[in-house]
C-alpha atoms as a PDB file:
ATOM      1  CA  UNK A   1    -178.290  -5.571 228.002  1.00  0.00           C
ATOM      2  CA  UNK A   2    -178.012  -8.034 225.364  1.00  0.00           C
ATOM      3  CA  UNK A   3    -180.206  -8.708 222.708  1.00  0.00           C
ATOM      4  CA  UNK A   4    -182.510 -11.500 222.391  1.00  0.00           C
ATOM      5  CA  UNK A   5    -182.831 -13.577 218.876  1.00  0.00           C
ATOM      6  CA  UNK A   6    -185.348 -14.437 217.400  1.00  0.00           C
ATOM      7  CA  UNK A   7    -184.914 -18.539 217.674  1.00  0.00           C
ATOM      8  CA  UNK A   8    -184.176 -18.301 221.230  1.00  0.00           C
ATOM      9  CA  UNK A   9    -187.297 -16.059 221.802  1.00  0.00           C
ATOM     10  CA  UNK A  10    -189.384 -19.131 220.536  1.00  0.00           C
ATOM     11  CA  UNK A  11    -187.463 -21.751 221.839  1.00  0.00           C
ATOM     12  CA  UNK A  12    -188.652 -20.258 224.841  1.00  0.00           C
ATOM     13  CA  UNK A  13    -191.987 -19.102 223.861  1.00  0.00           C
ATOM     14  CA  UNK A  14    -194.502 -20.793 226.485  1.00  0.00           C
ATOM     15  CA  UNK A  15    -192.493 -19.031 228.680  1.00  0.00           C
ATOM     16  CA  UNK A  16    -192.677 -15.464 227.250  1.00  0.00           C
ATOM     17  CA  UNK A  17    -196.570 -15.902 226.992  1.00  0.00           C
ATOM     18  CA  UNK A  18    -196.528 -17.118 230.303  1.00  0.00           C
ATOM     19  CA  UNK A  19    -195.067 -13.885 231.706  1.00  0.00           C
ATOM     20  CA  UNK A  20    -196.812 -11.708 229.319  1.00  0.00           C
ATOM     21  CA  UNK A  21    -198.785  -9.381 231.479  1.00  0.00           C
ATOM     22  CA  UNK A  22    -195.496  -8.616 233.786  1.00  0.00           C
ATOM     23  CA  UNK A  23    -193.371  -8.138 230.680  1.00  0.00           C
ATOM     24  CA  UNK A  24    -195.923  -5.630 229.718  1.00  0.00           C
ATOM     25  CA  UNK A  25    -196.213  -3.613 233.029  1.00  0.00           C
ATOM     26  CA  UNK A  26    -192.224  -3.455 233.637  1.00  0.00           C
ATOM     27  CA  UNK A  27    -190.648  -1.042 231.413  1.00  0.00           C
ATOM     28  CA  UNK A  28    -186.842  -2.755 231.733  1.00  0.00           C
ATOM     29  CA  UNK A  29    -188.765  -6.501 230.949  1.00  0.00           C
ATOM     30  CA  UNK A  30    -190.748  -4.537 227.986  1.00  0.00           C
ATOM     31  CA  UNK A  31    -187.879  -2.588 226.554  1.00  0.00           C
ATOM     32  CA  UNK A  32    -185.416  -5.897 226.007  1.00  0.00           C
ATOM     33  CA  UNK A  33    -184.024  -5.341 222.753  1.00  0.00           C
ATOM     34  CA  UNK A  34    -184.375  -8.478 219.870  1.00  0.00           C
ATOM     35  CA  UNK A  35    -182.004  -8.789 217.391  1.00  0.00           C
ATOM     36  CA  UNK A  36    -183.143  -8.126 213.731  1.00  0.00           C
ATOM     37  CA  UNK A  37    -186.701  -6.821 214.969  1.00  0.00           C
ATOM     38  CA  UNK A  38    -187.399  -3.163 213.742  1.00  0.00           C
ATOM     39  CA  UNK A  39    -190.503  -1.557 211.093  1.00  0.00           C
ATOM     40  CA  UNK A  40    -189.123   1.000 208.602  1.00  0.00           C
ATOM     41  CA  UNK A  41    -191.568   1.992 206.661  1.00  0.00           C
ATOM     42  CA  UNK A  42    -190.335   5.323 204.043  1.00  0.00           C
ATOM     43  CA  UNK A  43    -190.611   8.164 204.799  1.00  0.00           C
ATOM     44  CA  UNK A  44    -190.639   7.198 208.671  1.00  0.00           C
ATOM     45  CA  UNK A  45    -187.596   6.403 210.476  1.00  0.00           C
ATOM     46  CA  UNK A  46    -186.643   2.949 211.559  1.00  0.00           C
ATOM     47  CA  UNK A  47    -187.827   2.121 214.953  1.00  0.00           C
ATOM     48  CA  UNK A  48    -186.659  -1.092 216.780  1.00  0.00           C
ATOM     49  CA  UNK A  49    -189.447  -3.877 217.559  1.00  0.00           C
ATOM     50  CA  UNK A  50    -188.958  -4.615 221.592  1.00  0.00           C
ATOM     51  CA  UNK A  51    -189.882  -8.114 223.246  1.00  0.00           C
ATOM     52  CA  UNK A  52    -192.675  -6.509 224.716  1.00  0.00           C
ATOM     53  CA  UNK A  53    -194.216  -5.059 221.247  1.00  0.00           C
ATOM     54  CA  UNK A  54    -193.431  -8.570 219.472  1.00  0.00           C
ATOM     55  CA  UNK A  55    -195.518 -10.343 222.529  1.00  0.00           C
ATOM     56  CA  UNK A  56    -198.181  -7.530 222.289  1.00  0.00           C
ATOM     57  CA  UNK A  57    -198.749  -8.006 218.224  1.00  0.00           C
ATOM     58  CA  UNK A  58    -197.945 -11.537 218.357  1.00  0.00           C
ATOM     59  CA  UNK A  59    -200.729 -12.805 221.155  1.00  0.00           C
ATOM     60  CA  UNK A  60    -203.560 -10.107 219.617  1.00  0.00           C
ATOM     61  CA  UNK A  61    -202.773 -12.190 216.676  1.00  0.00           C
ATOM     62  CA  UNK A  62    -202.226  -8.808 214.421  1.00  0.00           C
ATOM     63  CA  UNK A  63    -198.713  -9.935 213.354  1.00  0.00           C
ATOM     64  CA  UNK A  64    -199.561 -13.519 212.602  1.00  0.00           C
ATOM     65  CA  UNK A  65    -199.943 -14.293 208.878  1.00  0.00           C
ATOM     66  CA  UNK A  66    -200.153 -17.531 206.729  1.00  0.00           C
ATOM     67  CA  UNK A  67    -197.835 -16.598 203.637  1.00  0.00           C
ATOM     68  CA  UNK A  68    -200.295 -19.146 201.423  1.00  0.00           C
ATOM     69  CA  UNK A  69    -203.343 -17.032 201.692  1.00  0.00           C
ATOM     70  CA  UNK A  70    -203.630 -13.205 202.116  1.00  0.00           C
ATOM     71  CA  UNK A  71    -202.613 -11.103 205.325  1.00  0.00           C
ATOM     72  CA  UNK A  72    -204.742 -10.891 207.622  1.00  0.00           C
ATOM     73  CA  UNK A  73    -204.106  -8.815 210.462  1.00  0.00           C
ATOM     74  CA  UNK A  74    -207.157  -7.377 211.871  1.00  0.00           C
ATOM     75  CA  UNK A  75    -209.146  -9.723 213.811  1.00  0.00           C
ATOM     76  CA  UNK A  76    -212.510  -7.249 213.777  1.00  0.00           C
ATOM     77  CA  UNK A  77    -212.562  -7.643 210.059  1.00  0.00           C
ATOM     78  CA  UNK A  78    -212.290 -11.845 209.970  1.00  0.00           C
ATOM     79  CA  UNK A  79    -215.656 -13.516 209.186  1.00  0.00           C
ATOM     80  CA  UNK A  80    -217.092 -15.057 212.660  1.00  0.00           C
ATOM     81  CA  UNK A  81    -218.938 -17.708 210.237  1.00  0.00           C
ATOM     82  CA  UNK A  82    -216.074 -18.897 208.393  1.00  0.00           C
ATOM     83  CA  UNK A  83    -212.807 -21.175 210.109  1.00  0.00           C
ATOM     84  CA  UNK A  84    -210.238 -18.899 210.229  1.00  0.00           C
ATOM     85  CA  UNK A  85    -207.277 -19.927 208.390  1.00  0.00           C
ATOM     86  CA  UNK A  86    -204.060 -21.358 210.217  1.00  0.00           C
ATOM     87  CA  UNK A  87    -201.658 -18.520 210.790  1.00  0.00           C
ATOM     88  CA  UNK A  88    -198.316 -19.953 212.083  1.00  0.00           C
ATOM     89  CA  UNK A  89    -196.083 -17.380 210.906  1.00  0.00           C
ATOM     90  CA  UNK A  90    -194.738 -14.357 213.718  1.00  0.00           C
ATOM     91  CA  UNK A  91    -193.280 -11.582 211.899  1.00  0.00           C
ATOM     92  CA  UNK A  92    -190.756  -9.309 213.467  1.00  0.00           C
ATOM     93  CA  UNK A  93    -189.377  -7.384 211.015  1.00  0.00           C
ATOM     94  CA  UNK A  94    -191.019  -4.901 208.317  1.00  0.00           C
ATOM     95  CA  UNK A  95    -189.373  -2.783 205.927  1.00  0.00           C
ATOM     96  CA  UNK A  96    -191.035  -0.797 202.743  1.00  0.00           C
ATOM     97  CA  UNK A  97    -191.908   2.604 200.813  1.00  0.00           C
ATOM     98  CA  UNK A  98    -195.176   3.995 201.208  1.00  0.00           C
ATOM     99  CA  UNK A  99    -194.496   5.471 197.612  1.00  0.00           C
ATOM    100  CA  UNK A 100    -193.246   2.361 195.995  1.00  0.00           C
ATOM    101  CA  UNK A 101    -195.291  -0.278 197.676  1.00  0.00           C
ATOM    102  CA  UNK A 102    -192.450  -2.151 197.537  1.00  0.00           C
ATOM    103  CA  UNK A 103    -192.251  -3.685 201.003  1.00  0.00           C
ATOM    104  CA  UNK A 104    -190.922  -6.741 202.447  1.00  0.00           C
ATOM    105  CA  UNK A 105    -190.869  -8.705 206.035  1.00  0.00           C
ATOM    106  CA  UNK A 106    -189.170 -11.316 207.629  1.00  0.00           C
ATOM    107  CA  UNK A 107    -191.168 -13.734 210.111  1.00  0.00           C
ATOM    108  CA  UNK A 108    -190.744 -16.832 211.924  1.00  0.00           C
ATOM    109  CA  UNK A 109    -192.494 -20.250 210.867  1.00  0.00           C
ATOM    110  CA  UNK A 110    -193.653 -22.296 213.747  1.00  0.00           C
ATOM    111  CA  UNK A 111    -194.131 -25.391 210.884  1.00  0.00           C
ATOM    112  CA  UNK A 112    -190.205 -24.924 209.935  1.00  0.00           C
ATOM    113  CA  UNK A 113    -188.209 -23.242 213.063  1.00  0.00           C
ATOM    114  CA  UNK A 114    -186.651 -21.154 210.873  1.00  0.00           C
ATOM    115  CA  UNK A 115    -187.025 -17.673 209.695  1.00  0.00           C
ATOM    116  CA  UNK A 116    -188.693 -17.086 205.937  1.00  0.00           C
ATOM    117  CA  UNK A 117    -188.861 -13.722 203.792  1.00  0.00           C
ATOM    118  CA  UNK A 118    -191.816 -12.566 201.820  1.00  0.00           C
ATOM    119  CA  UNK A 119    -193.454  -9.918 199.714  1.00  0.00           C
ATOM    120  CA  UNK A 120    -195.991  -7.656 201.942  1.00  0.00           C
ATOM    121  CA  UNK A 121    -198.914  -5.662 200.477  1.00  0.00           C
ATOM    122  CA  UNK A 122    -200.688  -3.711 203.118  1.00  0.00           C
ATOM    123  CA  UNK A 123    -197.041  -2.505 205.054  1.00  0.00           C
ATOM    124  CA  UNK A 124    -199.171   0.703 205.938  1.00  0.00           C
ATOM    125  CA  UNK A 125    -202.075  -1.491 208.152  1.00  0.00           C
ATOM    126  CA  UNK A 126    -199.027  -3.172 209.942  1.00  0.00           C
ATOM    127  CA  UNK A 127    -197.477  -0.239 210.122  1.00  0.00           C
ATOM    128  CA  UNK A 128    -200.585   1.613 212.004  1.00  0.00           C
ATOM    129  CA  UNK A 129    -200.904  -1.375 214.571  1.00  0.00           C
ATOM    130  CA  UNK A 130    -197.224  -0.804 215.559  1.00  0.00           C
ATOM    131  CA  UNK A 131    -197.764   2.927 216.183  1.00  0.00           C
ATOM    132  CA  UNK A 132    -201.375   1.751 218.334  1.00  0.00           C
ATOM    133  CA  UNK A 133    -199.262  -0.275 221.054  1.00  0.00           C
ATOM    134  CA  UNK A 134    -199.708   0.767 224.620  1.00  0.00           C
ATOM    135  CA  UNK A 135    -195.718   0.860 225.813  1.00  0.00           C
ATOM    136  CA  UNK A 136    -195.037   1.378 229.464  1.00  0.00           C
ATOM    137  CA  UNK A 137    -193.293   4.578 230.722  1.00  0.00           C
ATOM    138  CA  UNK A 138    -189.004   3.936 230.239  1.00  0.00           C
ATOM    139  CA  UNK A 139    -187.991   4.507 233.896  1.00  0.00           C
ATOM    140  CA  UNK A 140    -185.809   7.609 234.022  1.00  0.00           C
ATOM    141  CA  UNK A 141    -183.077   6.982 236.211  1.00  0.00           C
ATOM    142  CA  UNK A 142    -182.435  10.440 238.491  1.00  0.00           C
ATOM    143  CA  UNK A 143    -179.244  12.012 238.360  1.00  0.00           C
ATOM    144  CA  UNK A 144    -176.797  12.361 241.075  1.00  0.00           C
ATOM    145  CA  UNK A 145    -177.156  15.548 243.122  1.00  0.00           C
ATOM    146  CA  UNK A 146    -173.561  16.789 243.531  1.00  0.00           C
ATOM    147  CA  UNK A 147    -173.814  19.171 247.128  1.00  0.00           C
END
């Protein structure tokens, strides 16, 4: 299966929101690999970012940040009362040291169509949000039975 990239993904994005519940409930729609998408956070391994987990942090707006004011990626913590602040950047990729702190992450601005690096404080919160997904079951494919 070949992987999708990022600027296709949101050339095509209506789309992908469009089918978001199927995506979700078929593991083979879910589990479509995209190219450059993956969290490693030391001392964790690096785990790939699927279509399906992009769409899922993407559309609960917990991987949605506006690089000109702080992160803000959990909705239950955003002040009803005030206008929330316009978040038009999708990240997709993650990569830091819990130790360190020093942590960085790619997304993808809606304003310029093109990808854009920054510095990342709270990795960790991201990081936790990842791990909290709800991923369908991988079909296992049964083996042959050789009589």
């Amino acid at each position: 299966m070949n992987a999708l990239t990022i600027s296709h993904l949101f050339s095509n994005f209506q789309s992908y929101q469009d089918q978001y519940l199927s995506i979700l409930q078929n593991a083979e729609q879910y589990f479509t690999p995209v190219e450059d998408a993956y969290i490693h956070v030391w001392p964790a391994a690096r785990q790939p970012l699927y279509l399906g987990d992009l769409l899922q942090l993407w559309l609960s707006d917990k991987w949605i940040v506006n690089t000109k004011k702080a992160p803000l990626i959990n909705t239950v913590l955003r002040d009803k009362a005030k206008p929330a602040p316009e978040f038009d950047r999708y990240v997709f990729c993650l990569q830091g040291n819990l130790l360190t702190g020093q942590n960085a992450a790619q997304a993808w601005s809606i304003q310029g169509s093109q990808r854009e690096a920054f510095n990342l404080e709270g990795l960790f919160q991201f990081y936790c949000i990842f791990k909290s997904l709800n991923r369908p079951k991988p079909q296992v494919k049964p083996l042959p039975q050789l009589i």
